[in-house]
PDB file of N, CA and C in Angstrom:
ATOM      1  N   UNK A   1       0.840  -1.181   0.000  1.00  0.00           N
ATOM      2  CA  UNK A   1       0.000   0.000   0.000  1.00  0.00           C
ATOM      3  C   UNK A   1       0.878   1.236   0.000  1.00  0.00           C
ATOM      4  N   UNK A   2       0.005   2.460  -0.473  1.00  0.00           N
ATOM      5  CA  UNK A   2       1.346   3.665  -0.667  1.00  0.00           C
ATOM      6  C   UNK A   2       0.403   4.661   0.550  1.00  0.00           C
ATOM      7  N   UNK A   3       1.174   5.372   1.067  1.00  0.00           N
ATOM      8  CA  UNK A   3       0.700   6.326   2.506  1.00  0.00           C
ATOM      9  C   UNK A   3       0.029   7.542   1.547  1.00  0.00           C
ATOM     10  N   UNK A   4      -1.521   8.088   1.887  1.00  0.00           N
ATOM     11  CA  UNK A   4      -1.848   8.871   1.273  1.00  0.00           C
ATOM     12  C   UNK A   4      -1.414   9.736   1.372  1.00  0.00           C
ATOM     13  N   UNK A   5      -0.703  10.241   1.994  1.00  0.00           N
ATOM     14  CA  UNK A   5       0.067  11.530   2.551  1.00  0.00           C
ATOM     15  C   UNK A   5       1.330  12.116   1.918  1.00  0.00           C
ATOM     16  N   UNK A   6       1.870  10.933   1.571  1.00  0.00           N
ATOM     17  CA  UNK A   6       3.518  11.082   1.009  1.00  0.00           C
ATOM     18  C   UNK A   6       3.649  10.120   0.104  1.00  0.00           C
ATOM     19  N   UNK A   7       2.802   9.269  -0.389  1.00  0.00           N
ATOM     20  CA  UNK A   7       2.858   8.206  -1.425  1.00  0.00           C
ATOM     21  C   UNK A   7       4.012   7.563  -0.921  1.00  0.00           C
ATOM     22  N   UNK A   8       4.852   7.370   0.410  1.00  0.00           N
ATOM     23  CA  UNK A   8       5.923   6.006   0.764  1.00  0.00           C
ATOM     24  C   UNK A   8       4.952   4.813   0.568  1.00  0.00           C
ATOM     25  N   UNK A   9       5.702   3.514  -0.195  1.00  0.00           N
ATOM     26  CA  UNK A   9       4.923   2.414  -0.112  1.00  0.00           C
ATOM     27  C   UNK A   9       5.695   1.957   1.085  1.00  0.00           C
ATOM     28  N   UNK A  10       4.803   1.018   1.288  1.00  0.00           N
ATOM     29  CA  UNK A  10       4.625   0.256   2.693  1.00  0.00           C
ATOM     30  C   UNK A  10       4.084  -0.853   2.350  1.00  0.00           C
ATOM     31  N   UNK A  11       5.052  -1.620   2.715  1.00  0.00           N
ATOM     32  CA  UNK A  11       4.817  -3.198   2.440  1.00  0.00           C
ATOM     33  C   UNK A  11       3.921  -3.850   4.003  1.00  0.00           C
ATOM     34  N   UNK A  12       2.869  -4.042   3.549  1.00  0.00           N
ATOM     35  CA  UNK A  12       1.580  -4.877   4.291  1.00  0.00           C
ATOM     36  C   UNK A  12       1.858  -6.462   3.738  1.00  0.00           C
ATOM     37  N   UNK A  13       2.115  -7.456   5.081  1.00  0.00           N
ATOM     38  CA  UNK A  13       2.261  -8.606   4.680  1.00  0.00           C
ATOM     39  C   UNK A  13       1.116  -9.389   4.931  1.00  0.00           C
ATOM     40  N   UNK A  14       0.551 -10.211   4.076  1.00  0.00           N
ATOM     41  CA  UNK A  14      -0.685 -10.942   4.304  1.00  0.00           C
ATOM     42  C   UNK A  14      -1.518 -11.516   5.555  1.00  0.00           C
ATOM     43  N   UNK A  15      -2.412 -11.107   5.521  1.00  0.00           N
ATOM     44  CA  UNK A  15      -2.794 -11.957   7.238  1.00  0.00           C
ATOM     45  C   UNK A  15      -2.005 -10.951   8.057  1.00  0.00           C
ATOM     46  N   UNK A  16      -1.473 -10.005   8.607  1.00  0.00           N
ATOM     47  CA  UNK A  16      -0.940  -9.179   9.172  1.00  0.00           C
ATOM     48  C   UNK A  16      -1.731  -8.048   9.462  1.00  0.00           C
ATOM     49  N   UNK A  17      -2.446  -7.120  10.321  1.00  0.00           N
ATOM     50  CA  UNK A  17      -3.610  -5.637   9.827  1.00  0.00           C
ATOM     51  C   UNK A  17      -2.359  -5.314  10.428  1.00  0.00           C
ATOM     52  N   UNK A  18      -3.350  -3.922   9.727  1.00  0.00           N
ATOM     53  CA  UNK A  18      -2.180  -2.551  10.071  1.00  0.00           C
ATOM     54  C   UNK A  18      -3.369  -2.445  11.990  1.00  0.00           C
ATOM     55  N   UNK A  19      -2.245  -2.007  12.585  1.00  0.00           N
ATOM     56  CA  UNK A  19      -2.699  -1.524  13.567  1.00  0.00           C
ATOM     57  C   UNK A  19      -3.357  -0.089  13.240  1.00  0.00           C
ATOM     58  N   UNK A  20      -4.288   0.297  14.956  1.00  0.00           N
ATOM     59  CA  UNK A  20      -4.896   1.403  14.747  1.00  0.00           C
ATOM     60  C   UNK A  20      -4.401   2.332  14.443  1.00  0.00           C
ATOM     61  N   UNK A  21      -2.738   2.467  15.229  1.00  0.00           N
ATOM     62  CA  UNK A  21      -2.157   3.585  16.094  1.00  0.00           C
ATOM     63  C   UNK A  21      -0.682   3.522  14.791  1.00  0.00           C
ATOM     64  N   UNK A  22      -0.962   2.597  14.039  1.00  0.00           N
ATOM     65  CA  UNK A  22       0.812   2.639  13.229  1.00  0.00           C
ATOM     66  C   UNK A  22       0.519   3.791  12.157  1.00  0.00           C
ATOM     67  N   UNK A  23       1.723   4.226  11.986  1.00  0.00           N
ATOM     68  CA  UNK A  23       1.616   5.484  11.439  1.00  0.00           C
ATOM     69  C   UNK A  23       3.114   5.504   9.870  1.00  0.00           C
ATOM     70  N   UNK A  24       3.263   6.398   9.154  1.00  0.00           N
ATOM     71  CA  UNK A  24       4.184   6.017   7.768  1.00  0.00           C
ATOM     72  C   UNK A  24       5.263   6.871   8.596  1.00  0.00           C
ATOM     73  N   UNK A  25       6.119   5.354   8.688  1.00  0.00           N
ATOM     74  CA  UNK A  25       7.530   5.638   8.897  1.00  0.00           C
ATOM     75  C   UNK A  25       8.189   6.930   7.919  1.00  0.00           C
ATOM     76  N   UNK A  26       8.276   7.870   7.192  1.00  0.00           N
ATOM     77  CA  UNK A  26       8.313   8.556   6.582  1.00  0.00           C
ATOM     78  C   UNK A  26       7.545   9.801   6.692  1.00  0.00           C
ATOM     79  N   UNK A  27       6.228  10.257   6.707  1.00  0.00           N
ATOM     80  CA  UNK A  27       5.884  11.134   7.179  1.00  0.00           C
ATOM     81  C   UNK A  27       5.303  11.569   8.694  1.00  0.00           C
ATOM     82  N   UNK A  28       4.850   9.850   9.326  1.00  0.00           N
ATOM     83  CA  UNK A  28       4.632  10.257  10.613  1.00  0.00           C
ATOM     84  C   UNK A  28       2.802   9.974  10.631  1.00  0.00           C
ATOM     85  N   UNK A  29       1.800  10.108   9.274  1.00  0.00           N
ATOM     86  CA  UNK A  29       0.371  10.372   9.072  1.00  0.00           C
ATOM     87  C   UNK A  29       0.201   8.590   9.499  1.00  0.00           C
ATOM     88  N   UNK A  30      -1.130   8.391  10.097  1.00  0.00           N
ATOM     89  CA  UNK A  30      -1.884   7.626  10.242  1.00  0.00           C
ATOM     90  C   UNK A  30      -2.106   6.426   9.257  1.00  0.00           C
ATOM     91  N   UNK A  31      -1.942   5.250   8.923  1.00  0.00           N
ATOM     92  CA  UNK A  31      -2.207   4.331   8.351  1.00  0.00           C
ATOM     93  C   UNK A  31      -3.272   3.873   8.573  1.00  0.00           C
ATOM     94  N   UNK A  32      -4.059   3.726   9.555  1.00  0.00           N
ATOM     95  CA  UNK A  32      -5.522   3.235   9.831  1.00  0.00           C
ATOM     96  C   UNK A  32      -6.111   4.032  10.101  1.00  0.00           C
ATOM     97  N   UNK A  33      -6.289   4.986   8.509  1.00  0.00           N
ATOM     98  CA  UNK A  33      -7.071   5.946   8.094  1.00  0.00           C
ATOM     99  C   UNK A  33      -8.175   5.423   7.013  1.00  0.00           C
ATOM    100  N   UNK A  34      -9.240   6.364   7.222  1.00  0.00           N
ATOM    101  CA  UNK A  34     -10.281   5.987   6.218  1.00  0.00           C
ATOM    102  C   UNK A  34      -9.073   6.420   4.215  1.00  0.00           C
ATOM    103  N   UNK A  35      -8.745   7.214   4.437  1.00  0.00           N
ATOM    104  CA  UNK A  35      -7.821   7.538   3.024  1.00  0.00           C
ATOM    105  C   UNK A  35      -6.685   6.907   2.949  1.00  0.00           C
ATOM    106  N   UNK A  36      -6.081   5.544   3.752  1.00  0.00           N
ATOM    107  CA  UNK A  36      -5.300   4.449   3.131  1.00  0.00           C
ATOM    108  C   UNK A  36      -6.848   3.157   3.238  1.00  0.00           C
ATOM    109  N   UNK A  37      -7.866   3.074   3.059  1.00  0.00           N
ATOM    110  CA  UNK A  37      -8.447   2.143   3.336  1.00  0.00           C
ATOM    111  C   UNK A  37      -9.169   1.693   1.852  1.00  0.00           C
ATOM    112  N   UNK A  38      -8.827   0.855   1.418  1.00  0.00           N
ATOM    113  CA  UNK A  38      -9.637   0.059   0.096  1.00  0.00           C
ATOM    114  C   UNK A  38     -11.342   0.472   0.039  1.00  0.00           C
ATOM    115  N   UNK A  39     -12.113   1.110   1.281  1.00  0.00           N
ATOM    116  CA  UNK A  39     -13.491   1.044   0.935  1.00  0.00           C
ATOM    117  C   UNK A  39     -13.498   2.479   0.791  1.00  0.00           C
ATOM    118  N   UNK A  40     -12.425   3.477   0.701  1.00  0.00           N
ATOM    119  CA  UNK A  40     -12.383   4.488   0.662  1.00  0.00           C
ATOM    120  C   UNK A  40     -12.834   4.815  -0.874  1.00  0.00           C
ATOM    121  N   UNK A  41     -13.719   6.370  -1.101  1.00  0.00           N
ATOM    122  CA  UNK A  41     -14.542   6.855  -2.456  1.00  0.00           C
ATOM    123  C   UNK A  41     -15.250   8.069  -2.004  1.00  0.00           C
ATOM    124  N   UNK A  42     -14.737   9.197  -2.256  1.00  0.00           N
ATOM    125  CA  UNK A  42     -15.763  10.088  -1.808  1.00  0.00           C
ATOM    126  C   UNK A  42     -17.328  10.440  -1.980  1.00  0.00           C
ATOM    127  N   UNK A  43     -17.210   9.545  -3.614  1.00  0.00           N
ATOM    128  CA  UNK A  43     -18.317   9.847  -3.917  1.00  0.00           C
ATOM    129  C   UNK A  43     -19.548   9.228  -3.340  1.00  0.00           C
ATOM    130  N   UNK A  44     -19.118   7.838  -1.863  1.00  0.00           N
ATOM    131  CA  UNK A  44     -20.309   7.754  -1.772  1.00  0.00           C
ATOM    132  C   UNK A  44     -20.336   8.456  -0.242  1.00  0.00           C
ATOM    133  N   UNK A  45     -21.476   7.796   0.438  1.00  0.00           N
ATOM    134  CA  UNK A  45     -22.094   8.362   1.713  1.00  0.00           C
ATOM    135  C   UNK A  45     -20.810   7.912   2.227  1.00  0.00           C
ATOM    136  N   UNK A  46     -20.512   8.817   3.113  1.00  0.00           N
ATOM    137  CA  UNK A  46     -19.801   9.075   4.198  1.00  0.00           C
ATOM    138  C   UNK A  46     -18.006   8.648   3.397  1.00  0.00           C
ATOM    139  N   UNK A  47     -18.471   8.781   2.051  1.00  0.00           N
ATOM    140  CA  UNK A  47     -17.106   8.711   1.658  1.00  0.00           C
ATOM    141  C   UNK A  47     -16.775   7.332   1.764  1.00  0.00           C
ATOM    142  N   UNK A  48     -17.247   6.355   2.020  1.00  0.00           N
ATOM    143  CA  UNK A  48     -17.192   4.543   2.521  1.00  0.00           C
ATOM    144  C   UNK A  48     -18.386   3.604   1.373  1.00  0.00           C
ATOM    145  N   UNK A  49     -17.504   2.839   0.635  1.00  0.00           N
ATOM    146  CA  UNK A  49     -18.367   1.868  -0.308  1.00  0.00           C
ATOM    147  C   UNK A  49     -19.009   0.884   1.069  1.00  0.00           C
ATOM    148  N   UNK A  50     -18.122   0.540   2.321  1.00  0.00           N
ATOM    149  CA  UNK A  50     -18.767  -0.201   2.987  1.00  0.00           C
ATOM    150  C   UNK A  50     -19.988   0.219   3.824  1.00  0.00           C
ATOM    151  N   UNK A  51     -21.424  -0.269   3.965  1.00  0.00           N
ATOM    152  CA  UNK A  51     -22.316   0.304   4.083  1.00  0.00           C
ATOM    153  C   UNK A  51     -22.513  -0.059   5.593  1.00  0.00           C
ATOM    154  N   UNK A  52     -21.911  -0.999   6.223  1.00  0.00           N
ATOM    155  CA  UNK A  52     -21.853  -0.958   7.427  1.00  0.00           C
ATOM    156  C   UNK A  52     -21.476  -0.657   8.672  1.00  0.00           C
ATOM    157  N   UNK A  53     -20.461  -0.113   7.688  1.00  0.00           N
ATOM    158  CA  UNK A  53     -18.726   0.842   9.085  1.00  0.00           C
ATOM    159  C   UNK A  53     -19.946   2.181   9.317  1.00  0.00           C
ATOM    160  N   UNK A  54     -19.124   2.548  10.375  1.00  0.00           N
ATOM    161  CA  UNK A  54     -19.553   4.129  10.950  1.00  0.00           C
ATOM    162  C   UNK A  54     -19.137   4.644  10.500  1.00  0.00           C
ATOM    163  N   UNK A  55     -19.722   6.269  10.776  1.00  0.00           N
ATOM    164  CA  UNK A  55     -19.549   7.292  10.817  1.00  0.00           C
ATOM    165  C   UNK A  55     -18.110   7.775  10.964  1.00  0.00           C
ATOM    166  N   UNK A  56     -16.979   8.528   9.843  1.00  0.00           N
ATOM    167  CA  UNK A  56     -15.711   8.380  11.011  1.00  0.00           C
ATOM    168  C   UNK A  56     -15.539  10.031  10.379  1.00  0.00           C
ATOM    169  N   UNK A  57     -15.555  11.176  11.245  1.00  0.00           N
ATOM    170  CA  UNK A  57     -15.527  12.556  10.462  1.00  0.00           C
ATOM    171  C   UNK A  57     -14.312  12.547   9.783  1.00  0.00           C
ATOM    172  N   UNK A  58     -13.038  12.856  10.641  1.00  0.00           N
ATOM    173  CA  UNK A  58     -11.874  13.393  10.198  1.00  0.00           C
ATOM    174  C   UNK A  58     -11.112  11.928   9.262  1.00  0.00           C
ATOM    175  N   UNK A  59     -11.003  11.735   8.246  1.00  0.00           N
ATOM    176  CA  UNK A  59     -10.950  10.628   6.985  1.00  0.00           C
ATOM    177  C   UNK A  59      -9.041  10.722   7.288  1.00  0.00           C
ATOM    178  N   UNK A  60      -8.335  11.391   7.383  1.00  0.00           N
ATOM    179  CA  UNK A  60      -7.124  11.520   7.609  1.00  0.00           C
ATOM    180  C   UNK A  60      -6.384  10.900   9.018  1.00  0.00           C
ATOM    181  N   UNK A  61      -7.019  10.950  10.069  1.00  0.00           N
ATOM    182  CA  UNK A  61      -6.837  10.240  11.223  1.00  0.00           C
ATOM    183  C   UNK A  61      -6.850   9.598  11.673  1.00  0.00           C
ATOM    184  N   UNK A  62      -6.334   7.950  12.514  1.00  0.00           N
ATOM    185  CA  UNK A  62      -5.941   6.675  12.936  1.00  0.00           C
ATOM    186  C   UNK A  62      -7.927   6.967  12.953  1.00  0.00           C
ATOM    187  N   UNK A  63      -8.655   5.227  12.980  1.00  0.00           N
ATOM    188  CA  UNK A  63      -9.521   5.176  13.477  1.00  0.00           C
ATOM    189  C   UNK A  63      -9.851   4.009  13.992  1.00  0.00           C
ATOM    190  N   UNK A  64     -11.162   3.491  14.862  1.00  0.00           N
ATOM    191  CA  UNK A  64     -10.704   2.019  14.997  1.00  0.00           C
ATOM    192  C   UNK A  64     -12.086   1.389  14.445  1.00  0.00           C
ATOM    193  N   UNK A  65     -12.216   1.751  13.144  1.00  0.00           N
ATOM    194  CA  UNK A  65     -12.828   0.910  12.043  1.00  0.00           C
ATOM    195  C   UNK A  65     -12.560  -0.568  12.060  1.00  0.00           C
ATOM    196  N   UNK A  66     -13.562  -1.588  11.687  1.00  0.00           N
ATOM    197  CA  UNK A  66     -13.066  -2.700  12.065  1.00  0.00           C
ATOM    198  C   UNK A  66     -13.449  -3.669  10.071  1.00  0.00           C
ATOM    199  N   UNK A  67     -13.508  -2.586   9.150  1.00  0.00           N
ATOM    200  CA  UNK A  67     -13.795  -2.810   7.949  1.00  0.00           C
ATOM    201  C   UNK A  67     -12.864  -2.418   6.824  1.00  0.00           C
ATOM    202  N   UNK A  68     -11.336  -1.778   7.946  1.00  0.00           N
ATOM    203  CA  UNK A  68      -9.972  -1.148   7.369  1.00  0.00           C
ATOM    204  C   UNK A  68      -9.501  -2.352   6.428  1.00  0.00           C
ATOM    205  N   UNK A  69      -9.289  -2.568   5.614  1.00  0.00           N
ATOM    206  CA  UNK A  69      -8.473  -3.261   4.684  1.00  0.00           C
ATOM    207  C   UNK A  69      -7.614  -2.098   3.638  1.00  0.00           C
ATOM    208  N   UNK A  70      -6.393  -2.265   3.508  1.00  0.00           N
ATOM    209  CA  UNK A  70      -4.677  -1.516   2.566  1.00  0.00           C
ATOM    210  C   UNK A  70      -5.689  -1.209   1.695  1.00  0.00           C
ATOM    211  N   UNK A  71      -5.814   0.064   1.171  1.00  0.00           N
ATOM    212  CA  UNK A  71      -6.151   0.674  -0.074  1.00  0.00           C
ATOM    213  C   UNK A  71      -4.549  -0.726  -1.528  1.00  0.00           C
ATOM    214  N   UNK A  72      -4.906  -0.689  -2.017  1.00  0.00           N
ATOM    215  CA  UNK A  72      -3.938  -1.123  -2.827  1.00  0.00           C
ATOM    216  C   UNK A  72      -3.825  -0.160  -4.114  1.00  0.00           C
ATOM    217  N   UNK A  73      -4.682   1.155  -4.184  1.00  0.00           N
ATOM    218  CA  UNK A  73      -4.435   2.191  -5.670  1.00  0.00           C
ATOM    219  C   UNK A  73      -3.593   2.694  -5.133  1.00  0.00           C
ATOM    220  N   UNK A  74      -2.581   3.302  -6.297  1.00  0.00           N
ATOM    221  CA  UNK A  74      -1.899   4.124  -6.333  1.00  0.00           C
ATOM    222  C   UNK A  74      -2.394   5.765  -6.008  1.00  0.00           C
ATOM    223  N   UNK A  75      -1.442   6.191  -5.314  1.00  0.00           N
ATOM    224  CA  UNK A  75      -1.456   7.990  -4.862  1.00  0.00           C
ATOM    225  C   UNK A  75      -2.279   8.709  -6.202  1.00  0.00           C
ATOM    226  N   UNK A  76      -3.134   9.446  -5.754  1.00  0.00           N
ATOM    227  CA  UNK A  76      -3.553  10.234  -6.991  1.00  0.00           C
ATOM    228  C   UNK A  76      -2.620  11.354  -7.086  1.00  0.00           C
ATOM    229  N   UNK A  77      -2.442  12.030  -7.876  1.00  0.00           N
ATOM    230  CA  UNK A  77      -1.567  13.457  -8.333  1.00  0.00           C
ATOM    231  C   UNK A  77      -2.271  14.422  -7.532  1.00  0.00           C
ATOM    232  N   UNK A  78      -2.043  15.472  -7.149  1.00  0.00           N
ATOM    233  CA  UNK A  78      -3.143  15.948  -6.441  1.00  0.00           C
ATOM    234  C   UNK A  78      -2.781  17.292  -7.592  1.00  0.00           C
ATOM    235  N   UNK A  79      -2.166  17.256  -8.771  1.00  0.00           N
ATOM    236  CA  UNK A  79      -2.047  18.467  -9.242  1.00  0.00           C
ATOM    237  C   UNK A  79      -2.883  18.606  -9.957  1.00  0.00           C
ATOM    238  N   UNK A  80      -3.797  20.136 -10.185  1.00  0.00           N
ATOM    239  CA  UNK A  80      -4.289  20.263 -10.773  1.00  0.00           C
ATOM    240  C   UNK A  80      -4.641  20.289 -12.624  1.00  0.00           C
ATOM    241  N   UNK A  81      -5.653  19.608 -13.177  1.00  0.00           N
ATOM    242  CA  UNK A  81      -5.740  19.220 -14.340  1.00  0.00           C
ATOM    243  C   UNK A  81      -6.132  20.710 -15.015  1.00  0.00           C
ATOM    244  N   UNK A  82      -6.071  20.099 -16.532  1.00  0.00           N
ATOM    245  CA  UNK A  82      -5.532  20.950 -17.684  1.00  0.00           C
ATOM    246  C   UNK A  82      -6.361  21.944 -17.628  1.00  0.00           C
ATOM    247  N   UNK A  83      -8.056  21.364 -17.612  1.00  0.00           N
ATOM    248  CA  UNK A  83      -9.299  21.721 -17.625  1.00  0.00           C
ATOM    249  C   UNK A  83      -9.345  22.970 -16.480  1.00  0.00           C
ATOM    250  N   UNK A  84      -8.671  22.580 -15.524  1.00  0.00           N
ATOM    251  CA  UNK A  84      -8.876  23.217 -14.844  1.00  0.00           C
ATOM    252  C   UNK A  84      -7.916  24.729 -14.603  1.00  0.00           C
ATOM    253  N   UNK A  85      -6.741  24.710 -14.741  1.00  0.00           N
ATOM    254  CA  UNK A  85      -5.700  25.738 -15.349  1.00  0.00           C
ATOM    255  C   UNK A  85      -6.658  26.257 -16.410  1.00  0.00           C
ATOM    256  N   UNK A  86      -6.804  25.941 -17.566  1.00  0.00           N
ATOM    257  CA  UNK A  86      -7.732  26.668 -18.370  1.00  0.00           C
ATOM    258  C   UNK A  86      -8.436  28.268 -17.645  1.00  0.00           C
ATOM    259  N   UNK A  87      -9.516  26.939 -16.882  1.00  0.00           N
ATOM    260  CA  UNK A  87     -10.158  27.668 -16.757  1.00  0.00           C
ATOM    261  C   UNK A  87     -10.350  29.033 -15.524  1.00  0.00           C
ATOM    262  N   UNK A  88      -9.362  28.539 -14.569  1.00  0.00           N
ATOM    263  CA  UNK A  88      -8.141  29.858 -13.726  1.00  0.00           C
ATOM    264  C   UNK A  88      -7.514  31.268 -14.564  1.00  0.00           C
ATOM    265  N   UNK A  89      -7.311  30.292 -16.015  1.00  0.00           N
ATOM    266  CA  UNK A  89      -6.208  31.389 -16.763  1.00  0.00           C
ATOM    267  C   UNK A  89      -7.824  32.332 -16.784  1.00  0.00           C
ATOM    268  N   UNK A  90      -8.832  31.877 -17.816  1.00  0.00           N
ATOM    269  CA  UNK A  90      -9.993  32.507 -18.210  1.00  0.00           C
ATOM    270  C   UNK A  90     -10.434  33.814 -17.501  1.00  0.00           C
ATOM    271  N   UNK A  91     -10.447  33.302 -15.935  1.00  0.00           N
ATOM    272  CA  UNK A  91     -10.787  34.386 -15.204  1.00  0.00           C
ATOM    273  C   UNK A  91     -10.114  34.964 -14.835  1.00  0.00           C
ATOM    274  N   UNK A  92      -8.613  34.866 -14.784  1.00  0.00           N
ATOM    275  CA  UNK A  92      -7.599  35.292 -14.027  1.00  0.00           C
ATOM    276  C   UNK A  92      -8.048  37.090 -14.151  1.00  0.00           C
ATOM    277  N   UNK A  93      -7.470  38.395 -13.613  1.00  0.00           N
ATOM    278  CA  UNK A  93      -7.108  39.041 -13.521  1.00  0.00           C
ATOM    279  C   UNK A  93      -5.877  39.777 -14.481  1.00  0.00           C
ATOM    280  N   UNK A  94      -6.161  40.585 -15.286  1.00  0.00           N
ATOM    281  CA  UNK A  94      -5.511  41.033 -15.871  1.00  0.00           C
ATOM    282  C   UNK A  94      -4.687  42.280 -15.182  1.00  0.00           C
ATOM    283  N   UNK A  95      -3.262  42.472 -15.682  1.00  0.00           N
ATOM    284  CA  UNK A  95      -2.716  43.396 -14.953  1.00  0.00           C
ATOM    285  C   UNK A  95      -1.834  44.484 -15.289  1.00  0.00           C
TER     286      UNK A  95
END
């Protein structure tokens, strides 16, 4: 799995969970977070494909979800797309 935070991969060995409280040797962020967790999707309710976990607000922070399974996708880019520069330049401010 790669740490959403800093994209370090982190080797998860089978049959092994990540604890609540373990955190990426590298940046220090939470691993048994809803945003390293495989049921993780914003787009649905509560941000969770699993329909039975709780409520968990802060998605970045250790939790003690008991439906945590290693995200296995890769880090998204968090840079902004083309579409979207476009459309920044469009309105930008002229000077």
């Amino acid at each position: 799995m790669n740490c959403w935070n800093c994209a370090n991969k982190i080797e998860v060995v089978t049959g092994e969970p990540i604890g609540f409280r373990d955190e990426c040797p590298r940046c220090g962020r939470a691993l048994h977070s809803c945003r390293n967790c495989g049921f993780y999707d914003p787009a649905y309710n509560n941000s969770c494909r699993e329909p039975m976990a709780e409520r968990v607000v802060d998605k970045e922070r250790f939790n003690f979800c008991e439906y945590f399974i290693p995200s296995d996708a890769a880090v998204k880019p968090t840079a902004k797309t083309g579409a979207q520069d476009k459309l920044e330049a469009l309105f930008k401010k002229k000077s």
